[in-house]
PDB file of N, CA and C in Angstrom:
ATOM      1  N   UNK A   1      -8.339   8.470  37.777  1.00  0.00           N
ATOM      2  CA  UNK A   1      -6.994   8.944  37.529  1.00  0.00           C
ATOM      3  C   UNK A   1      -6.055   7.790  37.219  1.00  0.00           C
ATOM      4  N   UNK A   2      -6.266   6.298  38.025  1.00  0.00           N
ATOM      5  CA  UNK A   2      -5.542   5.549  37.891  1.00  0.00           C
ATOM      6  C   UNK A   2      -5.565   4.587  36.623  1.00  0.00           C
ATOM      7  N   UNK A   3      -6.907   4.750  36.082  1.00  0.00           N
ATOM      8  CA  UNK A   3      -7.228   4.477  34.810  1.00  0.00           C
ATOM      9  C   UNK A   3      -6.863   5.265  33.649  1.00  0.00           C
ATOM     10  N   UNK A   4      -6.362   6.648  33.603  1.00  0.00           N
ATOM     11  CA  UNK A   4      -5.640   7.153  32.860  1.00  0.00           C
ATOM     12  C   UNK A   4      -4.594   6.954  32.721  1.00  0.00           C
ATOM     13  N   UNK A   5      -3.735   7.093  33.785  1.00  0.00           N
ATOM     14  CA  UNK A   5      -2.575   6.303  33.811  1.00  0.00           C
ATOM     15  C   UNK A   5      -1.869   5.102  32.901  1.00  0.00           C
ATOM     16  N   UNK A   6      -2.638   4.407  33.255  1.00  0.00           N
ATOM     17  CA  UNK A   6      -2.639   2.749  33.218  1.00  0.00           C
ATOM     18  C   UNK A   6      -3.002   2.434  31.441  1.00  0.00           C
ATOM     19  N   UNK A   7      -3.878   3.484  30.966  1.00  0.00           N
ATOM     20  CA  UNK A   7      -4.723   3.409  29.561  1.00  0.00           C
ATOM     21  C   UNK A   7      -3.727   4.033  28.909  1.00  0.00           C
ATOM     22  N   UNK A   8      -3.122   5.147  29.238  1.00  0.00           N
ATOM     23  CA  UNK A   8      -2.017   6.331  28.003  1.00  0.00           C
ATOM     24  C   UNK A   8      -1.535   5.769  27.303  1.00  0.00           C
ATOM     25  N   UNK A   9      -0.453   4.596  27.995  1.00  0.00           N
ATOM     26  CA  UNK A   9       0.320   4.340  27.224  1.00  0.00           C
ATOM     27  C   UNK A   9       0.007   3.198  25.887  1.00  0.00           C
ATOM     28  N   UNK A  10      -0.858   2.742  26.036  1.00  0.00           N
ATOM     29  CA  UNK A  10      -1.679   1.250  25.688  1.00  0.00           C
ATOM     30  C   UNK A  10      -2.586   2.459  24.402  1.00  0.00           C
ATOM     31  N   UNK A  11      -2.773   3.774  24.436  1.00  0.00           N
ATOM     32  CA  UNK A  11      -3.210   4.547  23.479  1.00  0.00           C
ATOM     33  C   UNK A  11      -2.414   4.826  22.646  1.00  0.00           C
ATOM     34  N   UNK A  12      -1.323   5.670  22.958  1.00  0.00           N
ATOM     35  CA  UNK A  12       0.025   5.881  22.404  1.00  0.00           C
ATOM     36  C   UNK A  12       0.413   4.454  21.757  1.00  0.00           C
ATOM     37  N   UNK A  13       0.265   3.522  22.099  1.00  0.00           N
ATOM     38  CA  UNK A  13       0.939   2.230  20.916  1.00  0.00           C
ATOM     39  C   UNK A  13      -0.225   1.952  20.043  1.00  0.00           C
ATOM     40  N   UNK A  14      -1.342   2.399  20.534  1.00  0.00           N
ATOM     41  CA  UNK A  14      -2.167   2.302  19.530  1.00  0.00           C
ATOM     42  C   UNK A  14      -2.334   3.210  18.053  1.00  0.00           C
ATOM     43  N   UNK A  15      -1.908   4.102  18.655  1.00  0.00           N
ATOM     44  CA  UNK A  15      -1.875   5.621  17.706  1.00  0.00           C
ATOM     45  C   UNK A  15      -0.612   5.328  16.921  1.00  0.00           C
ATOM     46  N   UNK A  16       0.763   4.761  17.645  1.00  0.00           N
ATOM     47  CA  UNK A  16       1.712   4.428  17.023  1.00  0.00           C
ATOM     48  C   UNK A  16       1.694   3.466  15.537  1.00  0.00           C
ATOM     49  N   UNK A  17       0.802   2.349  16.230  1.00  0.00           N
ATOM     50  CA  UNK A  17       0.560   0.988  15.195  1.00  0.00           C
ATOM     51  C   UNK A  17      -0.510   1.795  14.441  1.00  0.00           C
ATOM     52  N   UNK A  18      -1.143   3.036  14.706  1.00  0.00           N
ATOM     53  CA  UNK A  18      -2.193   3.257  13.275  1.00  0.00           C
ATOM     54  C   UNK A  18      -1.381   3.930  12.065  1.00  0.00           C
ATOM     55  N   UNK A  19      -0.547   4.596  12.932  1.00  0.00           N
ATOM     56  CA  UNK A  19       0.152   5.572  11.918  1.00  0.00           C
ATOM     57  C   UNK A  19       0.960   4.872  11.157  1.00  0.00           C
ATOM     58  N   UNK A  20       1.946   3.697  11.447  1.00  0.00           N
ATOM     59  CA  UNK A  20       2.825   3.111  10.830  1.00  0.00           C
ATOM     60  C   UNK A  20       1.793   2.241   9.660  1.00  0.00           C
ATOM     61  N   UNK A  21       0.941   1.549   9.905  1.00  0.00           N
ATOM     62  CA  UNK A  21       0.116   0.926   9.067  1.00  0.00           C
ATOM     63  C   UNK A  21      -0.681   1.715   7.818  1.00  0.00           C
ATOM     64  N   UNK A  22      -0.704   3.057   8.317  1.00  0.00           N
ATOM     65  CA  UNK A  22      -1.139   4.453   7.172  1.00  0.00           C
ATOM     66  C   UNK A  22       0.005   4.660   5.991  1.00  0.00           C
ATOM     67  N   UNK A  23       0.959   4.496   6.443  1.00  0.00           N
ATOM     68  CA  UNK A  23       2.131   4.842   5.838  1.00  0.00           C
ATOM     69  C   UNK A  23       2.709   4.012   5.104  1.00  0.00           C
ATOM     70  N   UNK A  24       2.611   2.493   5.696  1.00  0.00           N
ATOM     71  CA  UNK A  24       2.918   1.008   5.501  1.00  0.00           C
ATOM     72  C   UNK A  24       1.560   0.882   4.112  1.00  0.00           C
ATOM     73  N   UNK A  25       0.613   1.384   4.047  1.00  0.00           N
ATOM     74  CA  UNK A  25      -0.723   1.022   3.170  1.00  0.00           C
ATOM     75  C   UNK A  25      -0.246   2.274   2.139  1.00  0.00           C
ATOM     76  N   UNK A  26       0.569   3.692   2.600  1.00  0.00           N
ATOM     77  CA  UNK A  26       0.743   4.218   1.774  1.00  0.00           C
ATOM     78  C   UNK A  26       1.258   3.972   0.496  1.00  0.00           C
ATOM     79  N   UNK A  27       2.410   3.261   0.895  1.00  0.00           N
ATOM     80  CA  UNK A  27       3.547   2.854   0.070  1.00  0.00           C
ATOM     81  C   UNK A  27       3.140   1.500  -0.271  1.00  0.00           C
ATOM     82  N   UNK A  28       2.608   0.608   0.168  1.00  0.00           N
ATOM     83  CA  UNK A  28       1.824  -0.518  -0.474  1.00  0.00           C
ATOM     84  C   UNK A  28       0.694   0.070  -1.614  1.00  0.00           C
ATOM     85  N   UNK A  29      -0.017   0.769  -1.865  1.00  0.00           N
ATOM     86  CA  UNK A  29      -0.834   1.144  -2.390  1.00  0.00           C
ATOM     87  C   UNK A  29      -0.557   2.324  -3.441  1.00  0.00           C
ATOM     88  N   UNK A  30       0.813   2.519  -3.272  1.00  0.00           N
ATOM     89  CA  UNK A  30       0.995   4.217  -3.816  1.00  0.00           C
ATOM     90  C   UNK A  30       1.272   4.252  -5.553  1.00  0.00           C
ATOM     91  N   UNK A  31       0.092   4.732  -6.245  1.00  0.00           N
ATOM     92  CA  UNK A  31       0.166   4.034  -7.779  1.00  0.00           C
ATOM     93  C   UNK A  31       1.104   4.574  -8.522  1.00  0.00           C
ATOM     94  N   UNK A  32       2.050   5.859  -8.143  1.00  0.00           N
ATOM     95  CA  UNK A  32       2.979   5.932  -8.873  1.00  0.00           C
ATOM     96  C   UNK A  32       4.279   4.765  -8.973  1.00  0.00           C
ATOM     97  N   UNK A  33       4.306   4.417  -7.360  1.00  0.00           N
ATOM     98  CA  UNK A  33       5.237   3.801  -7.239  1.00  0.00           C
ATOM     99  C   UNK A  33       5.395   2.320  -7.481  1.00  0.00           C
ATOM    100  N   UNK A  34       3.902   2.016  -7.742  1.00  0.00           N
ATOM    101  CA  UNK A  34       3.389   0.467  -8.386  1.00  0.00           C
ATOM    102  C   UNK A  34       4.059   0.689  -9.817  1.00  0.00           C
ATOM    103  N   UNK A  35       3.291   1.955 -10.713  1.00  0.00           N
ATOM    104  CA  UNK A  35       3.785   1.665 -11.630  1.00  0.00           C
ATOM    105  C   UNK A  35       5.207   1.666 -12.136  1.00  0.00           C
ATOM    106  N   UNK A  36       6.175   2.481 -11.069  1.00  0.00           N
ATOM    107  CA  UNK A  36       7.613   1.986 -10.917  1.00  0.00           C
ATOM    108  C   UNK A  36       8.097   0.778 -11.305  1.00  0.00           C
ATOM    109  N   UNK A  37       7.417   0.273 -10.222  1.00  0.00           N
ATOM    110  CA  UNK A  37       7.921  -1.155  -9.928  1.00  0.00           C
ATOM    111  C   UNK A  37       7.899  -2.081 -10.763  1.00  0.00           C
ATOM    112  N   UNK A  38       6.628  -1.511 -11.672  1.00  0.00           N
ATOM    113  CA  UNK A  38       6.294  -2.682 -12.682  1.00  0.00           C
ATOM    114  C   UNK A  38       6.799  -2.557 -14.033  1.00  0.00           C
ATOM    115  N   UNK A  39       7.249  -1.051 -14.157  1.00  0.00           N
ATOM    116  CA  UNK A  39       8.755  -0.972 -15.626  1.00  0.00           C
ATOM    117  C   UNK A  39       9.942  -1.420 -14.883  1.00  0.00           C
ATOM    118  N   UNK A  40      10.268  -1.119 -13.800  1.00  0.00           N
ATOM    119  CA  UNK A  40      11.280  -1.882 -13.386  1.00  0.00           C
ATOM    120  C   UNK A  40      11.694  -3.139 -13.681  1.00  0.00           C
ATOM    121  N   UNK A  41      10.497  -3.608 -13.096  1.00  0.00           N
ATOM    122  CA  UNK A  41      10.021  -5.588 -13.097  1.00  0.00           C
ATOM    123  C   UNK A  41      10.797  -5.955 -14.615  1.00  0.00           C
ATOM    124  N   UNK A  42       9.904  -4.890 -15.616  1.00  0.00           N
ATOM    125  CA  UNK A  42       9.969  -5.571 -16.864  1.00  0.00           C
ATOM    126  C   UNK A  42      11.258  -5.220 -17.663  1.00  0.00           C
ATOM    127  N   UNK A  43      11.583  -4.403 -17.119  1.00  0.00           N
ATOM    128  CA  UNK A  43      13.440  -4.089 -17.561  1.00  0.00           C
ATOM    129  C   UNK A  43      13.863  -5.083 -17.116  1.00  0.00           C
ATOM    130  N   UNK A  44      13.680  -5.502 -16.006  1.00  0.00           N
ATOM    131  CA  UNK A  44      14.895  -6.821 -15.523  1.00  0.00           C
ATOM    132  C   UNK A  44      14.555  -7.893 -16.588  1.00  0.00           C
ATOM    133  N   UNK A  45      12.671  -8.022 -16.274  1.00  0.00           N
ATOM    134  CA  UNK A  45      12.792  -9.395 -17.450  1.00  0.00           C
ATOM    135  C   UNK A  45      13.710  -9.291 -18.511  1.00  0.00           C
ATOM    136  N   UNK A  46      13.112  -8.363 -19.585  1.00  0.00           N
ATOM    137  CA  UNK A  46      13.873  -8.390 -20.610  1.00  0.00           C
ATOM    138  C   UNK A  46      15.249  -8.056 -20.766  1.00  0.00           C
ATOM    139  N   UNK A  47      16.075  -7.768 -19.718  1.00  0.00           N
ATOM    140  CA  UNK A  47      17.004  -7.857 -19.951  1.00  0.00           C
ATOM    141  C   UNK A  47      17.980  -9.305 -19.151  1.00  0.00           C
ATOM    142  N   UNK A  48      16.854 -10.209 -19.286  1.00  0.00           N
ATOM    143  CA  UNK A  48      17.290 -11.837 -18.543  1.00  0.00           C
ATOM    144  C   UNK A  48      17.699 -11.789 -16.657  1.00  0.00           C
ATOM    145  N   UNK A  49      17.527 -10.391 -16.173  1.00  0.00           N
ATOM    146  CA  UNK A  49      18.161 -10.630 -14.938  1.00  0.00           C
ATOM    147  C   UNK A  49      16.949 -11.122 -13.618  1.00  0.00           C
ATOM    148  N   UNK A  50      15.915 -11.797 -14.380  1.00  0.00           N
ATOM    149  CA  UNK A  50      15.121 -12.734 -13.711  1.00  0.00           C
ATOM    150  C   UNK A  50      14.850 -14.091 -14.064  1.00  0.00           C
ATOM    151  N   UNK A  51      14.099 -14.798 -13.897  1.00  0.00           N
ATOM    152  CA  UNK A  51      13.738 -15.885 -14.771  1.00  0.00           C
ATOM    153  C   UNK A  51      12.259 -15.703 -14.642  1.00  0.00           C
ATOM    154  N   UNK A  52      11.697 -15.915 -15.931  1.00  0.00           N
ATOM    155  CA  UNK A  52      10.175 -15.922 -16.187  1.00  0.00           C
ATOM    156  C   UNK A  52       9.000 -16.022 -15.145  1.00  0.00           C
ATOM    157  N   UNK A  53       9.532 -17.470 -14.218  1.00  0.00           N
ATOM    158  CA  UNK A  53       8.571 -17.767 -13.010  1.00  0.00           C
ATOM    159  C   UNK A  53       8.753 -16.524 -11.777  1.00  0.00           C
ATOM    160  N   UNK A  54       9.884 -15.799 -11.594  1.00  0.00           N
ATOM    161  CA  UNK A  54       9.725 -14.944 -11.122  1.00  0.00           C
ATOM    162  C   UNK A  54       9.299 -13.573 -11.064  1.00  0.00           C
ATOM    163  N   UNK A  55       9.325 -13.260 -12.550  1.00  0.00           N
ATOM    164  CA  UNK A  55       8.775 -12.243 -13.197  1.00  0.00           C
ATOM    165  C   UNK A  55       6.584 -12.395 -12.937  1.00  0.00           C
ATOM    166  N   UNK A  56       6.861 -13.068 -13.788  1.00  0.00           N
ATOM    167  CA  UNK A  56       4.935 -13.719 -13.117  1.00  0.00           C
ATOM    168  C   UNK A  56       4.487 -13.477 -11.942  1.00  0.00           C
ATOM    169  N   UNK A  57       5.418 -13.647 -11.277  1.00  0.00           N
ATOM    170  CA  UNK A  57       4.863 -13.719  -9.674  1.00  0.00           C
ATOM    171  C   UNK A  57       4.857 -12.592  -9.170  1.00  0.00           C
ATOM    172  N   UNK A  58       5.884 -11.859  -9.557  1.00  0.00           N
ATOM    173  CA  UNK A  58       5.897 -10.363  -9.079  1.00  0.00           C
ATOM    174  C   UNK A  58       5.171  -9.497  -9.584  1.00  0.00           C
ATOM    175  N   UNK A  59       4.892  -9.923 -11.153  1.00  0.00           N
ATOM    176  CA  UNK A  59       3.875  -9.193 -11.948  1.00  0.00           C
ATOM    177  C   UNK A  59       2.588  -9.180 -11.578  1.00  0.00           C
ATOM    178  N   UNK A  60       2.090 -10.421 -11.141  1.00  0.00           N
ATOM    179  CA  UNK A  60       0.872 -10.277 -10.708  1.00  0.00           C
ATOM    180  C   UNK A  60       0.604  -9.749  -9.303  1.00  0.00           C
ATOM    181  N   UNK A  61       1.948 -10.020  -8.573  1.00  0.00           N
ATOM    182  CA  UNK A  61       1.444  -9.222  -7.068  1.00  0.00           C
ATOM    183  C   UNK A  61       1.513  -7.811  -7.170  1.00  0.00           C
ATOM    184  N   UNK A  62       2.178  -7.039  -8.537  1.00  0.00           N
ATOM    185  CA  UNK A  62       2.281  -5.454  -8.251  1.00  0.00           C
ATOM    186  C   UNK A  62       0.879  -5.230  -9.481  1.00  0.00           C
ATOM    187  N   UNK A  63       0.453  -6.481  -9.888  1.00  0.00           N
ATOM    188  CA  UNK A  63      -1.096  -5.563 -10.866  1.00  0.00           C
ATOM    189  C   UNK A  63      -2.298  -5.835  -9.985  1.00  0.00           C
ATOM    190  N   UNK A  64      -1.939  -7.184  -8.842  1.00  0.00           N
ATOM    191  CA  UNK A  64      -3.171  -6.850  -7.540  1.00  0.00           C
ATOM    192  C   UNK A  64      -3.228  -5.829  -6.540  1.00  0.00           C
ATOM    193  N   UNK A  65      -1.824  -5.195  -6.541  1.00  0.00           N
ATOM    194  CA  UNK A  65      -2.041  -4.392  -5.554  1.00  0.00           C
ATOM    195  C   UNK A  65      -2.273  -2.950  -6.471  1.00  0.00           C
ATOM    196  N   UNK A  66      -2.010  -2.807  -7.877  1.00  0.00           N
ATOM    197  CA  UNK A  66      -2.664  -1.865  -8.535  1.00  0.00           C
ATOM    198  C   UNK A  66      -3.964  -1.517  -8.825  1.00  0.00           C
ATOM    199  N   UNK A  67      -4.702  -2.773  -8.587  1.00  0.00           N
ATOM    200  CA  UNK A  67      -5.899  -2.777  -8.650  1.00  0.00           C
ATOM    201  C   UNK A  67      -7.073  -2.904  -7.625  1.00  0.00           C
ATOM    202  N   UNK A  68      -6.115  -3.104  -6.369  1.00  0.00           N
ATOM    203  CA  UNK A  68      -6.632  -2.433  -5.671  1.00  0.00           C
ATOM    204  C   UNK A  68      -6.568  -1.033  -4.712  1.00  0.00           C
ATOM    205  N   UNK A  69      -5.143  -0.388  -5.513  1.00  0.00           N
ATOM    206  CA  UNK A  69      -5.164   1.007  -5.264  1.00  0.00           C
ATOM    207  C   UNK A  69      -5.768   2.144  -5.877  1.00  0.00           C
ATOM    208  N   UNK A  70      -6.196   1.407  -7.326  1.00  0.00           N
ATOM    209  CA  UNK A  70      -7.269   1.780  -8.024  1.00  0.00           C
ATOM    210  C   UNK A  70      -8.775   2.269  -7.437  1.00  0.00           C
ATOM    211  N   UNK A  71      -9.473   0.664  -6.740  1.00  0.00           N
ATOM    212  CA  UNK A  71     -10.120   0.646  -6.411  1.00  0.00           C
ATOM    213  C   UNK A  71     -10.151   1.412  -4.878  1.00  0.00           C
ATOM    214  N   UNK A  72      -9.458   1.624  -4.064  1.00  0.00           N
ATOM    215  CA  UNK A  72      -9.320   2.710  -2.883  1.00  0.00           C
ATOM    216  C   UNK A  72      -9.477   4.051  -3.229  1.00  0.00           C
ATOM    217  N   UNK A  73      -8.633   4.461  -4.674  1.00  0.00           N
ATOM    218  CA  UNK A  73      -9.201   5.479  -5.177  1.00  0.00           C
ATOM    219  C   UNK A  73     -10.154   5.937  -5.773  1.00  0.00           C
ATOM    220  N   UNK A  74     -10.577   5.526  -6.306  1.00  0.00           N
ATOM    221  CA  UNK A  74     -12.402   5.488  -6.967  1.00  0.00           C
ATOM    222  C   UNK A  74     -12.936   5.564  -5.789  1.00  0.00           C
ATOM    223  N   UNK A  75     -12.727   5.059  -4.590  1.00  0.00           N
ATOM    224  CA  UNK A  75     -13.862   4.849  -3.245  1.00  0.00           C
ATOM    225  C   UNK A  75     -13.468   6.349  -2.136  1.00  0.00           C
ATOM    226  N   UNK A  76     -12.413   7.154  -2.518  1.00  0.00           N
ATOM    227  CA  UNK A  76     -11.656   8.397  -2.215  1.00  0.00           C
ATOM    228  C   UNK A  76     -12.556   9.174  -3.183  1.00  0.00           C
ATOM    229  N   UNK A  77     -12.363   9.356  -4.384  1.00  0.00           N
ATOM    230  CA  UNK A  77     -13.562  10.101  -4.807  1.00  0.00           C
ATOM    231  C   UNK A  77     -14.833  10.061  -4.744  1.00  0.00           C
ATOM    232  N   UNK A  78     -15.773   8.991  -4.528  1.00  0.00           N
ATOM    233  CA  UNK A  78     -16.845   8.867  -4.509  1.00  0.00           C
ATOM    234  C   UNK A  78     -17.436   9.402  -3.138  1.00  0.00           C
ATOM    235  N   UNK A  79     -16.674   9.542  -2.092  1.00  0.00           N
ATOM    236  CA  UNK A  79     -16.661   9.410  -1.021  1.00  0.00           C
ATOM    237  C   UNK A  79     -16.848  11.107  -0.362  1.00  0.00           C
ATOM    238  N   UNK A  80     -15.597  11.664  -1.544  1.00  0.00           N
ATOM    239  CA  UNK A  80     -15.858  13.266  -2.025  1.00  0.00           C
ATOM    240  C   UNK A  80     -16.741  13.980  -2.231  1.00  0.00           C
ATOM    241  N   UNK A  81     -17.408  13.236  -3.573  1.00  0.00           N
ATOM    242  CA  UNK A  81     -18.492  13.525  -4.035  1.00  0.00           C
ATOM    243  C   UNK A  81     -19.726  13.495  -3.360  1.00  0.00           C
ATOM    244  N   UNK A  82     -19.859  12.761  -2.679  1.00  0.00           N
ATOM    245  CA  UNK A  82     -20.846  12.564  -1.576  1.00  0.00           C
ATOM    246  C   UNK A  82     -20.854  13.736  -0.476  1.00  0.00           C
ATOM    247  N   UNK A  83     -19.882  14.293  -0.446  1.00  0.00           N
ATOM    248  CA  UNK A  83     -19.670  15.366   0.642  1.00  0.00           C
ATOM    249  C   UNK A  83     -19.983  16.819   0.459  1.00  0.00           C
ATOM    250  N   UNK A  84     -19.923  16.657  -1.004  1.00  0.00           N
ATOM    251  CA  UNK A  84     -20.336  18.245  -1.622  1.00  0.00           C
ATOM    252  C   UNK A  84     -21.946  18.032  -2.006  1.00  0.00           C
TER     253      UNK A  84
END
């Protein structure tokens, strides 16, 4: 009993930190909103309200994380497919 106790709450922050990190990977990963980001990105370039080295940098961190939301999804279907 005293081990339930003592464990609940130490579960509950666990369950807490899974869910926020689901949600946190959602929106890190979420390919509509990559590809948002990345006409966004390129409106600013071209309209000068970045400078080049910053554009690059951001460009490539929103086409790695496209590619690997890509790849999470391909591994979501396959994963499907396997089930039927």
């Amino acid at each position: 009993m005293l081990h339930k106790l003592v464990s609940a709450p130490i579960h509950l922050v666990m369950k807490v930190g899974e869910k926020i990190k689901e949600e946190a990977d959602k929106e890190l990963y979420d390919l509509p909103t990559i590809q948002q980001k990345l006409i966004q990105l390129q409106m600013m370039h071209e309209l000068g309200e970045i400078p080049d080295e910053a554009f690059y940098e951001k460009e490539d961190e929103l086409l790695t994380r496209y590619e690997i939301a890509k790849q999470m999804e391909m591994e979501q279907w396959e994963e499907l497919t396997k089930k039927k």
